[in-house]
C-alpha atoms as a PDB file:
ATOM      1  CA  UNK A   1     163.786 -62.307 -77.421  1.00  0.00           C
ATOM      2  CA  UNK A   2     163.644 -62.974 -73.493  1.00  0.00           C
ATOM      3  CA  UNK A   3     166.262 -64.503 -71.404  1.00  0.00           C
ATOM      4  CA  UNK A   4     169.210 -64.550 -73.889  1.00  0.00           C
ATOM      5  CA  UNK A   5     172.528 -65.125 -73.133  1.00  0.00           C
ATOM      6  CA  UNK A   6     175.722 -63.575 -74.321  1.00  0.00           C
ATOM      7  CA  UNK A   7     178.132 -66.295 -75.866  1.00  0.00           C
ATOM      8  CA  UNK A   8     181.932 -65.138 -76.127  1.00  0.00           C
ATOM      9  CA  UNK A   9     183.823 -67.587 -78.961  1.00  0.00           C
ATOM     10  CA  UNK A  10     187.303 -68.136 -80.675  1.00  0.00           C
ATOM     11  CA  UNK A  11     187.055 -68.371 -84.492  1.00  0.00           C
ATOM     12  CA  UNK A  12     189.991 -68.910 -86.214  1.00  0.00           C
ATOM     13  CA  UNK A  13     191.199 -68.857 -89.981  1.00  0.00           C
ATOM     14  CA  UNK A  14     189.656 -65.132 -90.640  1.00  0.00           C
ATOM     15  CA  UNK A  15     191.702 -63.076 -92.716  1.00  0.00           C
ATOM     16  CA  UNK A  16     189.984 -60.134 -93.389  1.00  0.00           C
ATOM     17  CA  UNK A  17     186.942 -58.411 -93.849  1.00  0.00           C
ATOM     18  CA  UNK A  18     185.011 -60.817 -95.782  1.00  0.00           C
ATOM     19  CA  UNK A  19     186.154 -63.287 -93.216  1.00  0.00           C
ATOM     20  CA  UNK A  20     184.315 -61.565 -90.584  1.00  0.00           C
ATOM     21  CA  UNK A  21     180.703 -60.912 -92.682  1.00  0.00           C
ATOM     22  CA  UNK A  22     180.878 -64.794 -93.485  1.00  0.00           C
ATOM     23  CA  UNK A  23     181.053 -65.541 -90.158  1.00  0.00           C
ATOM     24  CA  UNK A  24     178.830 -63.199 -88.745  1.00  0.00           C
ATOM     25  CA  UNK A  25     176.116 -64.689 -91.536  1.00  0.00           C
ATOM     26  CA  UNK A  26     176.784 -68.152 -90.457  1.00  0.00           C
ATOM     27  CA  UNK A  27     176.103 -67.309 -86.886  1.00  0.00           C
ATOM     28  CA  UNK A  28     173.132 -65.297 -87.594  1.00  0.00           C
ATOM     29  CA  UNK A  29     171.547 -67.743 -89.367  1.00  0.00           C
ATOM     30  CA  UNK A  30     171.121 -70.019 -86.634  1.00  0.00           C
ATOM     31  CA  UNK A  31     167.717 -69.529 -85.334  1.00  0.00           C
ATOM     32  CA  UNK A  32     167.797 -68.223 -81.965  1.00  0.00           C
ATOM     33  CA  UNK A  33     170.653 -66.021 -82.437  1.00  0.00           C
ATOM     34  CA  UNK A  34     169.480 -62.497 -82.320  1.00  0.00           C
ATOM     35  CA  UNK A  35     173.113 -60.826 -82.578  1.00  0.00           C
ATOM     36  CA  UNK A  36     176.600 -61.097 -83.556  1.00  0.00           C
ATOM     37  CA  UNK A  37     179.822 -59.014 -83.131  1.00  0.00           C
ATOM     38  CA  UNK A  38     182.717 -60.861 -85.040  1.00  0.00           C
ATOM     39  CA  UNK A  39     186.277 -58.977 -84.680  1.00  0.00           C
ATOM     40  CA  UNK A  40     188.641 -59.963 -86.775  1.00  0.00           C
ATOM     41  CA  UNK A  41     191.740 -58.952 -84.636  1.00  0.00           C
ATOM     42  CA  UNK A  42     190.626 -60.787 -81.764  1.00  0.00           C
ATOM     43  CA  UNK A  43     189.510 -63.259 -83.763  1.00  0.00           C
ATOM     44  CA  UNK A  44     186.596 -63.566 -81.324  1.00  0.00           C
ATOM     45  CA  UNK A  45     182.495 -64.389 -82.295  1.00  0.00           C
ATOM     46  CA  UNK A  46     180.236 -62.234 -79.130  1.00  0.00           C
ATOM     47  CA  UNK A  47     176.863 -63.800 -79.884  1.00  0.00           C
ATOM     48  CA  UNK A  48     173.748 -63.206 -77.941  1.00  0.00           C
ATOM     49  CA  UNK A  49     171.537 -65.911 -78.332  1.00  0.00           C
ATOM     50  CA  UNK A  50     167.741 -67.280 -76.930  1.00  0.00           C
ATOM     51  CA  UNK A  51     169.273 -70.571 -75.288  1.00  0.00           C
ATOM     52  CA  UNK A  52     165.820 -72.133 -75.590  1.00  0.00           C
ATOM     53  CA  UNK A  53     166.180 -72.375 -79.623  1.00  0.00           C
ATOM     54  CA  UNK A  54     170.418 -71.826 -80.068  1.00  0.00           C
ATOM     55  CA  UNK A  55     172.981 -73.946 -78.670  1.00  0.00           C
ATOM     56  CA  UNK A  56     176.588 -73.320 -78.518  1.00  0.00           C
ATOM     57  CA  UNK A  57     177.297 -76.264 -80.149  1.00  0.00           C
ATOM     58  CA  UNK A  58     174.928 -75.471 -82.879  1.00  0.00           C
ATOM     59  CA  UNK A  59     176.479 -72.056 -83.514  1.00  0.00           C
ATOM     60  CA  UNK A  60     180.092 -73.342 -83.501  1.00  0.00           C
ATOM     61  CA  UNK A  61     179.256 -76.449 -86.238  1.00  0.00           C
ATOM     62  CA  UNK A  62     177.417 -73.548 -88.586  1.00  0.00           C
ATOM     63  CA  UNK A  63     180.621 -71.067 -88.283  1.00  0.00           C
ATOM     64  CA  UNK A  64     183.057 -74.500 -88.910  1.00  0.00           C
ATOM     65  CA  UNK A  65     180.630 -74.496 -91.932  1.00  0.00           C
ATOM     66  CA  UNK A  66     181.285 -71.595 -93.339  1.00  0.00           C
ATOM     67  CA  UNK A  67     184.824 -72.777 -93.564  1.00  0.00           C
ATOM     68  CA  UNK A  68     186.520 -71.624 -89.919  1.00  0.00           C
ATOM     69  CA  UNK A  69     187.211 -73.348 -86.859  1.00  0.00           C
ATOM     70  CA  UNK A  70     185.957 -73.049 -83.447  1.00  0.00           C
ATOM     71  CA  UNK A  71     188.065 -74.954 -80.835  1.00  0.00           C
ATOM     72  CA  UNK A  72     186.115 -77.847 -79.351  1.00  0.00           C
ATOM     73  CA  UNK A  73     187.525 -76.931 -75.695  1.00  0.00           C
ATOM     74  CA  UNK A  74     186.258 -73.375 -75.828  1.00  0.00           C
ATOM     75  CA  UNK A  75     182.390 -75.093 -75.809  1.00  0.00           C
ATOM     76  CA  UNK A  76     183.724 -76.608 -72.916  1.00  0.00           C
ATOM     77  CA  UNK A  77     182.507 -75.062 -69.708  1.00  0.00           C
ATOM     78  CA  UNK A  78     185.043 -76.737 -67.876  1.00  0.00           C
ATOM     79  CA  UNK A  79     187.926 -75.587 -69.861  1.00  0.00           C
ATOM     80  CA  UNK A  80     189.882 -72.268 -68.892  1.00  0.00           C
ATOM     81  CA  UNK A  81     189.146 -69.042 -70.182  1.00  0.00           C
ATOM     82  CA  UNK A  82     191.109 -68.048 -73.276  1.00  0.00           C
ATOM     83  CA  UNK A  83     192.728 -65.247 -73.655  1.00  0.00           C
ATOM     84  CA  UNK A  84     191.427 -62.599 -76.576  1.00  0.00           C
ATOM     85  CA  UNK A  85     193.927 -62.780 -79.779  1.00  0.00           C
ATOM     86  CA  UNK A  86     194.528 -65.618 -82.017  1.00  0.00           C
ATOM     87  CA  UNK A  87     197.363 -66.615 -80.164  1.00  0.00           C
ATOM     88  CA  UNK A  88     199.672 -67.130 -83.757  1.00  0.00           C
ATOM     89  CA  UNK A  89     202.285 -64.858 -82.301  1.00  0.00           C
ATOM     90  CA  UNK A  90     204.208 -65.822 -79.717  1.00  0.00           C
ATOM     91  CA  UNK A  91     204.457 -63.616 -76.068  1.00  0.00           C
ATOM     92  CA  UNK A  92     208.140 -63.500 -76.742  1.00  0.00           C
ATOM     93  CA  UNK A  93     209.871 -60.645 -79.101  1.00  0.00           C
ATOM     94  CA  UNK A  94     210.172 -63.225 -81.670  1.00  0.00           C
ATOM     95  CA  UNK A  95     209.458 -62.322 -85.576  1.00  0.00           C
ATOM     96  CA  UNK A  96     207.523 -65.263 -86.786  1.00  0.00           C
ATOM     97  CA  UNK A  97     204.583 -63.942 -88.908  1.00  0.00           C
ATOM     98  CA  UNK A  98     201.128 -64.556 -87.467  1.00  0.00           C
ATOM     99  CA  UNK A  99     199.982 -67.873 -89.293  1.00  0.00           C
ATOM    100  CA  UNK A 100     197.222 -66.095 -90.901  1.00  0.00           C
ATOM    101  CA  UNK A 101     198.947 -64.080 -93.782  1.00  0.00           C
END
């Protein structure tokens, strides 16, 4: 695959393990993606992808149907960079559990 780009996404709702090889088989079976790297504590998707045959968009509405989300203003190139993390658990010392378990 020439010219690919690398495509850095939030995915939230994965739990665990299975989580992340769901996603990672929804992602891959877009044609045009030639890789992906899902980590689950991150909860981030690192694609690389031929941008000729793959479009973000495309790859986001596959993983949302598998069952997780990707937030609409992270396919946003206008929209800030987001930090990596699920952001569940707040900066503070507070104990609220992380809305995932």
């Amino acid at each position: 695959m020439a010219d690919t780009v690398v495509l850095d996404l939030p995915v939230l709702g994965m739990t665990c393990a299975a989580c992340v090889r769901r996603v990672e088989k929804a992602a891959l079976g877009v044609d045009g993606v030639a890789r992906a790297e899902i980590n689950l504590l991150s909860s981030r998707a690192r694609l690389e992808l031929d941008p000729l045959r793959a479009s973000p968009v495309g790859v986001a509405a596959a993983i949302r149907k598998a069952g997780y989300d990707v937030p609409a203003d992270a396919l946003d190139a206008r929209a800030p960079t987001r930090q990596p993390g699920c952001g569940a658990m707040p900066r503070s010392r507070s104990r609220r559990p992380c809305r995932c378990s």
